[in-house]
Structure formats: structure tokens, C-alpha cells
Protein backbone atom coordinates (compact mmCIF):
# COMPACT_ATOMS: atom_id res chain seq x y z
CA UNK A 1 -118.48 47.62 126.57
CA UNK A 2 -117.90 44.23 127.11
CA UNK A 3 -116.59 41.15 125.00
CA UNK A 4 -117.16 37.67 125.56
CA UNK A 5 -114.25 35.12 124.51
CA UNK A 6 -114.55 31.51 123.96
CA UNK A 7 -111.19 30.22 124.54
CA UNK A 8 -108.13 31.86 126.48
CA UNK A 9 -106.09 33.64 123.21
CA UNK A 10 -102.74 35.10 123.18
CA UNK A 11 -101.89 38.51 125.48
CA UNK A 12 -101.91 40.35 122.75
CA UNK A 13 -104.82 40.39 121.52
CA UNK A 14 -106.00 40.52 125.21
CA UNK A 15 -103.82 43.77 125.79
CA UNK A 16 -105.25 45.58 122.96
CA UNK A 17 -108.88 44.77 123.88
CA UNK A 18 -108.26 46.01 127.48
CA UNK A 19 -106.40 49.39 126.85
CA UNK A 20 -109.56 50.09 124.86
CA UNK A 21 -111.43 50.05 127.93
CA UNK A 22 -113.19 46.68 126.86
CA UNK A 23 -113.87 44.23 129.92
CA UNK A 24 -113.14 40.76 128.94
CA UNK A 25 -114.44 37.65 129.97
CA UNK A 26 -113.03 34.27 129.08
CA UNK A 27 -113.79 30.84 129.12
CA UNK A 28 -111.26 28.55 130.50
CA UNK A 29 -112.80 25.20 130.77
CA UNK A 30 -110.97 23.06 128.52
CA UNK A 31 -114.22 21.92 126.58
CA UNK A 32 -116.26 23.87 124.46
CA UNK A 33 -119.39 25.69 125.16
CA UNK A 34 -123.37 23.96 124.76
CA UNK A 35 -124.77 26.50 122.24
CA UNK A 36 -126.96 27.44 125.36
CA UNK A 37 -124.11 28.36 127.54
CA UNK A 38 -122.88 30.40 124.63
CA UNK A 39 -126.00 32.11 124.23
CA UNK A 40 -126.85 32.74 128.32
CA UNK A 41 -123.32 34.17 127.87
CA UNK A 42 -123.48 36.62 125.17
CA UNK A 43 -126.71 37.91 126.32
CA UNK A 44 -124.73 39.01 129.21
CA UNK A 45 -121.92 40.50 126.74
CA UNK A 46 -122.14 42.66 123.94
CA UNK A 47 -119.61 41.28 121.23
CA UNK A 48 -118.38 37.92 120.80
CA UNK A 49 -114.60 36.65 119.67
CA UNK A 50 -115.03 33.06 118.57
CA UNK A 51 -112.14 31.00 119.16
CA UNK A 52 -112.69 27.31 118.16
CA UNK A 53 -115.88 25.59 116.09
CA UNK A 54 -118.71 27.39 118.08
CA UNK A 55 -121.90 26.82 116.10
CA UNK A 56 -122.72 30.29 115.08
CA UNK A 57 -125.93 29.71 113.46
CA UNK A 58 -129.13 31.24 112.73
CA UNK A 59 -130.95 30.42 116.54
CA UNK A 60 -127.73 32.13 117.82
CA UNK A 61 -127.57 35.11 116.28
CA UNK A 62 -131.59 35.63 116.87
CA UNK A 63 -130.80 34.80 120.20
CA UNK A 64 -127.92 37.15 120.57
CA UNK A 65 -128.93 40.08 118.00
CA UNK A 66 -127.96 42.77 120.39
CA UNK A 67 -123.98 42.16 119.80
CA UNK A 68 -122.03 44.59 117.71
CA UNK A 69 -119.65 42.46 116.79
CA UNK A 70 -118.32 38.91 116.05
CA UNK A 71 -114.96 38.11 115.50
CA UNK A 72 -113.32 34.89 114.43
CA UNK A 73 -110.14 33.87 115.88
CA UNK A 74 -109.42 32.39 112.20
CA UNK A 75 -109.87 32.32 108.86
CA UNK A 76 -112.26 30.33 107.89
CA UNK A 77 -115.96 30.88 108.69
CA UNK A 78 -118.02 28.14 107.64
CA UNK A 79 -119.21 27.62 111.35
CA UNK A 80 -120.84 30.78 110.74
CA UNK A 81 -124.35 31.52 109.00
CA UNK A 82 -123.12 34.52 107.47
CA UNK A 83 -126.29 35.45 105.31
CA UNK A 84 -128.05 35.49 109.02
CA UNK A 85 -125.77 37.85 110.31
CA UNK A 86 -126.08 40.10 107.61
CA UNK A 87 -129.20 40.46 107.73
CA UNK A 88 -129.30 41.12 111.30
CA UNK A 89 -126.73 43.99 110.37
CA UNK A 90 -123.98 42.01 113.08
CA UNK A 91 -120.16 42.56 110.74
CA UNK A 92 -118.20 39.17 111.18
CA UNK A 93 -114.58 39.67 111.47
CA UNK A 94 -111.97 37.39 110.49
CA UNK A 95 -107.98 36.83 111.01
CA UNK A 96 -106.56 36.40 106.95
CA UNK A 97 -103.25 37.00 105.64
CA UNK A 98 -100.94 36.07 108.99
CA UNK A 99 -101.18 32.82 109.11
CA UNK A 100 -100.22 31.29 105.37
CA UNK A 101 -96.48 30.95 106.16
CA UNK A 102 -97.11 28.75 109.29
CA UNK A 103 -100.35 26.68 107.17
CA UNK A 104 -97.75 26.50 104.48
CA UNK A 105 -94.84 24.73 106.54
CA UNK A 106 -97.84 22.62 108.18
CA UNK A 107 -98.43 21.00 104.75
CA UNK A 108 -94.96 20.89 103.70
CA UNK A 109 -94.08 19.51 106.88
CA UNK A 110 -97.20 16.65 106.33
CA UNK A 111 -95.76 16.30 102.98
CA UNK A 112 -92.16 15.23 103.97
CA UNK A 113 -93.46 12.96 106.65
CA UNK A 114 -95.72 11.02 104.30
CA UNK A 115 -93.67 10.20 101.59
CA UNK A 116 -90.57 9.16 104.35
CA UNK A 117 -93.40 7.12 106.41
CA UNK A 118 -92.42 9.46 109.86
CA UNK A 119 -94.83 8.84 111.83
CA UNK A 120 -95.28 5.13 111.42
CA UNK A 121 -91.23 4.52 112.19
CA UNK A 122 -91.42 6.70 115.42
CA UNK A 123 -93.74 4.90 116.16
CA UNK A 124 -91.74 1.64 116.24
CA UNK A 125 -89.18 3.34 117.86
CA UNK A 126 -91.51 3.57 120.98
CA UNK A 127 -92.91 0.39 120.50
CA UNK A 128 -89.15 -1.51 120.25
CA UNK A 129 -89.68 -2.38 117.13
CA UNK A 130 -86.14 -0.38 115.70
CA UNK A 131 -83.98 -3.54 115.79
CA UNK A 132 -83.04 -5.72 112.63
CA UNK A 133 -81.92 -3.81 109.52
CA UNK A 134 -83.79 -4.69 106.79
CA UNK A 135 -82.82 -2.04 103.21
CA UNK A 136 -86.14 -3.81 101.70
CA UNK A 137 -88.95 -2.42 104.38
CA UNK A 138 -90.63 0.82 105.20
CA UNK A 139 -89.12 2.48 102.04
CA UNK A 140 -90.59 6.42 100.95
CA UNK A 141 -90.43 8.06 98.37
CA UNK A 142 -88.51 11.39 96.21
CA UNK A 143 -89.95 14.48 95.68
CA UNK A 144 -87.37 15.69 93.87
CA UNK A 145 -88.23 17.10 90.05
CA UNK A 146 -92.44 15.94 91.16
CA UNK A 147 -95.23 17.82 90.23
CA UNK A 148 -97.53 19.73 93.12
CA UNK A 149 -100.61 20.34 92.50
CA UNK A 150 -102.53 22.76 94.50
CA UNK A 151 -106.67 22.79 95.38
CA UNK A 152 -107.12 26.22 95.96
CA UNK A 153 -103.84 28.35 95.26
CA UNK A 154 -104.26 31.58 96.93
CA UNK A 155 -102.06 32.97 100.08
CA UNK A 156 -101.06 29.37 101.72
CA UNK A 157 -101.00 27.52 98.74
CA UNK A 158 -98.43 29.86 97.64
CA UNK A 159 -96.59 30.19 100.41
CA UNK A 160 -96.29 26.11 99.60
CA UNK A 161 -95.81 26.12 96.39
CA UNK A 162 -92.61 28.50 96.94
CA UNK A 163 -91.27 26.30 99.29
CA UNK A 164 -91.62 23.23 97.00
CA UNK A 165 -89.93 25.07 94.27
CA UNK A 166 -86.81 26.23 96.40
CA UNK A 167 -86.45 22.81 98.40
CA UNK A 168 -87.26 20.40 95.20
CA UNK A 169 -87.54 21.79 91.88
CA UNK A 170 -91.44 20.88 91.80
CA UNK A 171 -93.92 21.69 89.08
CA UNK A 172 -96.80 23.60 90.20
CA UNK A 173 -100.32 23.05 88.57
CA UNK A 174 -103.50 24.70 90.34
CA UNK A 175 -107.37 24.28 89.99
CA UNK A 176 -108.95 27.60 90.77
CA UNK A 177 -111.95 29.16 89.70
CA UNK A 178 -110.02 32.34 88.63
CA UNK A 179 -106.70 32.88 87.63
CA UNK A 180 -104.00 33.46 90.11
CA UNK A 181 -101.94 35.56 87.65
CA UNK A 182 -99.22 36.20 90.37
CA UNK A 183 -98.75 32.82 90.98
CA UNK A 184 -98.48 32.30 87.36
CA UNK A 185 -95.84 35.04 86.27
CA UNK A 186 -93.68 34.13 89.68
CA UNK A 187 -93.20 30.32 90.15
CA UNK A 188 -94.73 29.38 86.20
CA UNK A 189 -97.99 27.93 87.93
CA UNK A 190 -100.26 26.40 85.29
CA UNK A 191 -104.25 25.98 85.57
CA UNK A 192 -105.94 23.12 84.73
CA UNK A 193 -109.39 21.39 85.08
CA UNK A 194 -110.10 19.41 88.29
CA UNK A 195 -109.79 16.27 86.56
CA UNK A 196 -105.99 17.35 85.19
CA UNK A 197 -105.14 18.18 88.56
CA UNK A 198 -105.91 15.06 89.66
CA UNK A 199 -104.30 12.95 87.27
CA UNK A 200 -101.11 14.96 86.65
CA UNK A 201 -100.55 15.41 90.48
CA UNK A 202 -98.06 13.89 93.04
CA UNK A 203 -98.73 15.33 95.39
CA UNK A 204 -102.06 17.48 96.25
CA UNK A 205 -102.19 19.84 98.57
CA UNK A 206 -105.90 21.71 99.40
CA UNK A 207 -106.30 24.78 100.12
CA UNK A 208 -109.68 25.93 99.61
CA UNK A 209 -112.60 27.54 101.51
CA UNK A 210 -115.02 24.49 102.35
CA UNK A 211 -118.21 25.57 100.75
CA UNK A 212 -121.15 23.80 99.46
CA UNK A 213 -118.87 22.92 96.60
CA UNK A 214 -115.88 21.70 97.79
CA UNK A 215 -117.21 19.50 100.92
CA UNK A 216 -116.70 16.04 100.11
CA UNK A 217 -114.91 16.38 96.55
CA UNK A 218 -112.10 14.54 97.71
CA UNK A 219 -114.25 11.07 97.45
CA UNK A 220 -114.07 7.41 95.83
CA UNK A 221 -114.19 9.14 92.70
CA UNK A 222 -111.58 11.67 93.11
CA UNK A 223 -109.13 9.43 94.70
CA UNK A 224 -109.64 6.99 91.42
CA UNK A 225 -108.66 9.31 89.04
CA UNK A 226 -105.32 10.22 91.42
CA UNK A 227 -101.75 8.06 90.63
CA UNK A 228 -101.07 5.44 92.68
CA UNK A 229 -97.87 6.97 93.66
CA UNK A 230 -100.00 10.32 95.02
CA UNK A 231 -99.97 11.63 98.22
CA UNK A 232 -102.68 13.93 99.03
CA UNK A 233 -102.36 16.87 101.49
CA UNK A 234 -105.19 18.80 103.93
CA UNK A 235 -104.79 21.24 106.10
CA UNK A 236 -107.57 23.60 104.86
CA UNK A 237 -111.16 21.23 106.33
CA UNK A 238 -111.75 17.77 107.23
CA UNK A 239 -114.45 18.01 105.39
CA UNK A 240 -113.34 18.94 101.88
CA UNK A 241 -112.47 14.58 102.04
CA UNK A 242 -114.48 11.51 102.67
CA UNK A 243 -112.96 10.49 105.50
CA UNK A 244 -113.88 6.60 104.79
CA UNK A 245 -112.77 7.02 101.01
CA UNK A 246 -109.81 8.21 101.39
CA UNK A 247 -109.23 5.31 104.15
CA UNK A 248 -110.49 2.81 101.80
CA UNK A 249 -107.89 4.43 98.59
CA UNK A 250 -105.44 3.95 101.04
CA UNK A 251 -105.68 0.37 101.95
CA UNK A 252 -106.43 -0.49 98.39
CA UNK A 253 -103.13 1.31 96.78
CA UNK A 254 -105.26 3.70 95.20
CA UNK A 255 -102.96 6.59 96.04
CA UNK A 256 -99.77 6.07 98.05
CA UNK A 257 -100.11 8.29 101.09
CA UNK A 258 -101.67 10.99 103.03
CA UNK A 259 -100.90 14.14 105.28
CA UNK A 260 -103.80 15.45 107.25
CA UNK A 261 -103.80 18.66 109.75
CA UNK A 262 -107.74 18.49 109.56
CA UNK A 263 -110.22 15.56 110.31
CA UNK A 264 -113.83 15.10 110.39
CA UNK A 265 -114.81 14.43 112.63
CA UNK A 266 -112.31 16.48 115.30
CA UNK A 267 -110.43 15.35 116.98
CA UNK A 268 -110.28 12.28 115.84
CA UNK A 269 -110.72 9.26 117.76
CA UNK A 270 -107.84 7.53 119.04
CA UNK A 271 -108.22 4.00 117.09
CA UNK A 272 -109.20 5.76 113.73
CA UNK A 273 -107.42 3.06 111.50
CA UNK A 274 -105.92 6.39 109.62
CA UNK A 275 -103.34 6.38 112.58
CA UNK A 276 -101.72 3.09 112.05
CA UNK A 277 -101.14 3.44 108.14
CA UNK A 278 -97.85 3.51 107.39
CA UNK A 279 -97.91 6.45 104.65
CA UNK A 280 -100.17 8.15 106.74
CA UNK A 281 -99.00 11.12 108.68
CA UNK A 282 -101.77 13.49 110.93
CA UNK A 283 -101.27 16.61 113.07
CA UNK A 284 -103.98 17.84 115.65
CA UNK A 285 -105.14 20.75 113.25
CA UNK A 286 -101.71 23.07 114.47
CA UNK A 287 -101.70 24.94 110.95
CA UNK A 288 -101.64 28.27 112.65
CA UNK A 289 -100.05 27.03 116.24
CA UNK A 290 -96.68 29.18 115.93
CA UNK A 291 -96.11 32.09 118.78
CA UNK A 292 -96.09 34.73 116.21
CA UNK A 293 -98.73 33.47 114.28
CA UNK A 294 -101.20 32.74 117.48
CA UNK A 295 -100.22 36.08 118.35
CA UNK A 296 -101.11 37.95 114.97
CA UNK A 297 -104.46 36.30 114.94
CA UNK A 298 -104.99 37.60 118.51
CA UNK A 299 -104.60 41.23 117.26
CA UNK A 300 -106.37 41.32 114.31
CA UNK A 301 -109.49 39.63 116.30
CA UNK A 302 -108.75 42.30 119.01
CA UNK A 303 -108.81 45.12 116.24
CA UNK A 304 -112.27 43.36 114.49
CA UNK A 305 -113.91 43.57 118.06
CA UNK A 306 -112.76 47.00 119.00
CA UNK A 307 -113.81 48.20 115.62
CA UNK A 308 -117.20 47.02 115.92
CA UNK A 309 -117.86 47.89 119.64
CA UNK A 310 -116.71 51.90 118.16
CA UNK A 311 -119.12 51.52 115.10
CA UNK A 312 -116.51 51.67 112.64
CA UNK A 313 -115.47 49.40 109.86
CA UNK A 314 -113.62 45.84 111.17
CA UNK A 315 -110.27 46.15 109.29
CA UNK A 316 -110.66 42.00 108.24
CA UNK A 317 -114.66 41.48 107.02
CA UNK A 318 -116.51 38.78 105.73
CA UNK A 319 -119.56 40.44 104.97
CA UNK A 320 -118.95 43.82 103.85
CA UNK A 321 -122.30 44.23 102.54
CA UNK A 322 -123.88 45.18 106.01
CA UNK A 323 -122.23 48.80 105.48
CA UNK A 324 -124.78 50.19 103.12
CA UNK A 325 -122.73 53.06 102.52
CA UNK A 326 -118.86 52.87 102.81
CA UNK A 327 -118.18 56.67 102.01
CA UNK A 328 -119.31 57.14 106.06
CA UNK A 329 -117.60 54.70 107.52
CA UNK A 330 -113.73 54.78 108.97
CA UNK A 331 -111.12 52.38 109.34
């Protein structure tokens, strides 16, 4: 059996795959595969671990129906046309759970370095700009005694909400489509609409698949109904925001500042006027880039692929439906 892998991953995840007997290839070109080089190599493979935003649609997977397996070197899977897959009977394996603590200090850490302006005043540092004291300019603010709000409060959002409890005493509120009753009974989390969330919030942290739904519902409208002291936080997809609204909310006071780990497009281009705003701070999407974490994720995608290749059930699946009856298979 043979895997093909789209990026180099961590050892081990690599280790695992090989004392299975699995011969691995990986790419190692830093740049990502045309969707015909990804094809011309699958055909040649027969299960793929995604690392990175290969297109996994529909012309792939027709192209490529032979592979047992895909598995996703993360947790989110929108690159992927799952209802294809299913119905080409190919299980899609993903890496959730492991890497909310590390997410969760990504935002808190994009939190802390909007609302103290960071990034901007490094940046005059290099530029030799750090010379004349002046206790009226580049001022942040508290978060002390604020309210979080939270787009999406399931593992990560968690994670961050503890952490904003312990460190500053903050509220949590959280727009969901269910309850999160745990989240409720431990740190006194309280559900409102979308439109509470964002008036009541100060800062608002997403955390949500991106789905047909949520893709651009951070726009000109959104950011309106936000306080002009807010700071809103991504590090779940650039494409849950408008890009160009939230630029424009920016520059117009609308809400104070923002903390991005996610982009759209990415990366983003060097002169994107986001990177010169002084309550702006952005990160290179590194939610998940910790050792352990990077590690983790490597073994559960390792497990996924060696599950499939066997015939058995991946332990992490996003569509579980392709098993039409459970009772026969193992774990």
C-alpha cells in the first residue's frame, strides 16, 4: 500500500505510517501542487494525506476514485467536497481535538497584541522610530472586567474563554446554534442572538466551521452593529470576514482593532494596507504550529490513513455515513 503526502509532516506521523508497512511519498517543493500534479500523483498512490488547501473537489475525487483513504492534516475540511466523496464511498479523515489549546493561545495571543498595538510599535522599533517619549501616542487598551464574546464556542473557543476568565475576569457570551451546556455550567457562558453578540461584545473571537452560512458574516453590516471600542478576533477562516469591510470599519473607527491568524486571500500580500494599521495585529495562519501540536496532528492523520488502507473505521471521520453498517466495522 502506498500513501501519497502533500507536504513534509512531522516524524511521527511518518513513523507510524511506515512501521505499518505503508511506502510514503512526499512532496517537498515548497509550493503547492496544480490539481493535475495532484491527480497524476494519486493515480500512482492509493490514499492521500492532505496537508495544506489542496482543492479536493468533485473532478478529483472522479479522477482519483480508486483511493481508500483521505486524510486531512487538520481540522477543517471545507477544501473538501465531502458529499462527492461519500458517494464515491472514499472516508475523509480529519485531525480534531489536539489542537484547541495551541488555536486558543493563537487568539489570545492576537488579542493582547491588538488592544497594546504590538505589532505596529515593533515595528517602529525596526524602523528607528522608538525615540521621543510622548504618554499621549500609540495608547491600547484594558481587558480587564470586558466581556468576550465567542462565534462558535466549542473546543477552542473554550479553551479561550478559560484563559480569558483566569488572566482577566472576562464575561463570556456565545452565539451557537445549540447549547454548549458545559460551557455554561463551568465558566457561566451565556447565549445570545447574533445581533447581542455583536453589540454586547469587546472583544469577538470566531471560532466556527466556515460553511455556506458563516462565509462572509463578518461584513459592513456586522461590523456596524459592533462597539467602537471592539476588537474582533479570527483564527478559524479568512473567509468567515470581508476582508475589505473589515479594512474599511477599521479606518473609519467602526470597531477599534483586529487580530487575524487567517486571511483571504493566503497569504496575504505584502502591502495589504491591514499590515500597517496600528490596532491591527496578523500571524501567518500558525494556530496549530506548536511541536506537540504539529506532532499530534501527524498521528492522528497517520492513524486515519492506516485505518482506511486496512478497511477499518478512521478513528477521526467526517463522513461517517459511508459505513452503511457500523456493527461490522472495527476501530
Amino acid at each position: 500500500m502506498k500513501v501519497f503526502i502533500t507536504r513534509v509532516i512531522p516524524d511521527a506521523g511518518l513513523q507510524l505510517l511506515q512501521n505499518a508497512g505503508i511506502t510514503v511519498t512526499q512532496w517537498t517543493e515548497k509550493r503547492d501542487l496544480t490539481p493535475t500534479e495532484l491527480i497524476d500523483a494519486c493515480k500512482q498512490h492509493d490514499a492521500l494525506l492532505s496537508s495544506g488547501a489542496n482543492n479536493i473537489d468533485a473532478n478529483f475525487l472522479n479522477e482519483c476514485k480508486h483511493l481508500k483513504v483521505i486524510a486531512l492534516l487538520s481540522v477543517g475540511y471545507d477544501n473538501v467536497d465531502v458529499k462527492a466523496a461519500t458517494q464515491l464511498n472514499i472516508p475523509i479523515g480529519n485531525t480534531p481535538g489536539v489542537l484547541s489549546g495551541a488555536t486558543a493561545d493563537t487568539a489570545f495571543l492576537l488579542m493582547l497584541a491588538a488592544s497594546r498595538k504590538a505589532f505596529y510599535v515593533h515595528k517602529k522599533i525596526l524602523k528607528g522610530e522608538w525615540k521621543f517619549f510622548d504618554p499621549t501616542t500609540d495608547l491600547g487598551i484594558e481587558l480587564n472586567g470586558k466581556t468576550l464574546g465567542i462565534f462558535g464556542l466549542g473546543k477552542i473557543g473554550f479553551e479561550l474563554a478559560k484563559k480569558c476568565m483566569g488572566a482577566y475576569n472576562m464575561k463570556v457570551i456565545y452565539h451557537n446554534r445549540g447549547n454548549n451546556e458545559e460551557a455554561e455550567e463551568k465558566l457561566n457562558a451565556i447565549k445570545v442572538s447574533f445581533d447581542e453578540l455583536l453589540q454586547q461584545s469587546d472583544v469577538l473571537s470566531v471560532h466556527t466551521a466556515l460553511t455556506p452560512e458563516t462565509k462572509g458574516i463578518f461584513n459592513t453590516t456586522a461590523f456596524s452593529k459592533m462597539k467602537p471600542s471592539a476588537i474582533f478576533i479570527n483564527t478559524a477562516r479568512g473567509s468567515i470576514h470581508n476582508e475589505e469591510d473589515l479594512k474599511k470599519a477599521l479606518e473609519a473607527g467602526t470597531i477599534w482593532g483586529a487580530g487575524l491568524d487567517v486571511t483571504n486571500p493566503e497569504p496575504m500580500a505584502k502591502d495589504n494596507p491591514l499590515l500597517d494599521m496600528p490596532n491591527v495585529a496578523i500571524l501567518p495562519h500558525i494556530g496549530s504550529a506548536t511541536v506537540d501540536t504539529r506532532n499530534a496532528m501527524s498521528v492522528i492523520a497517520a492513524k486515519n490513513t492506516i485505518a482506511g488502507l486496512a478497511g477499518l473505521r478512521l478513528p477521526h471521520i467526517v463522513n461517517p455515513e459511508i459505513y452503511q453498517d457500523w456493527s461490522k466495522i472495527s476501530c
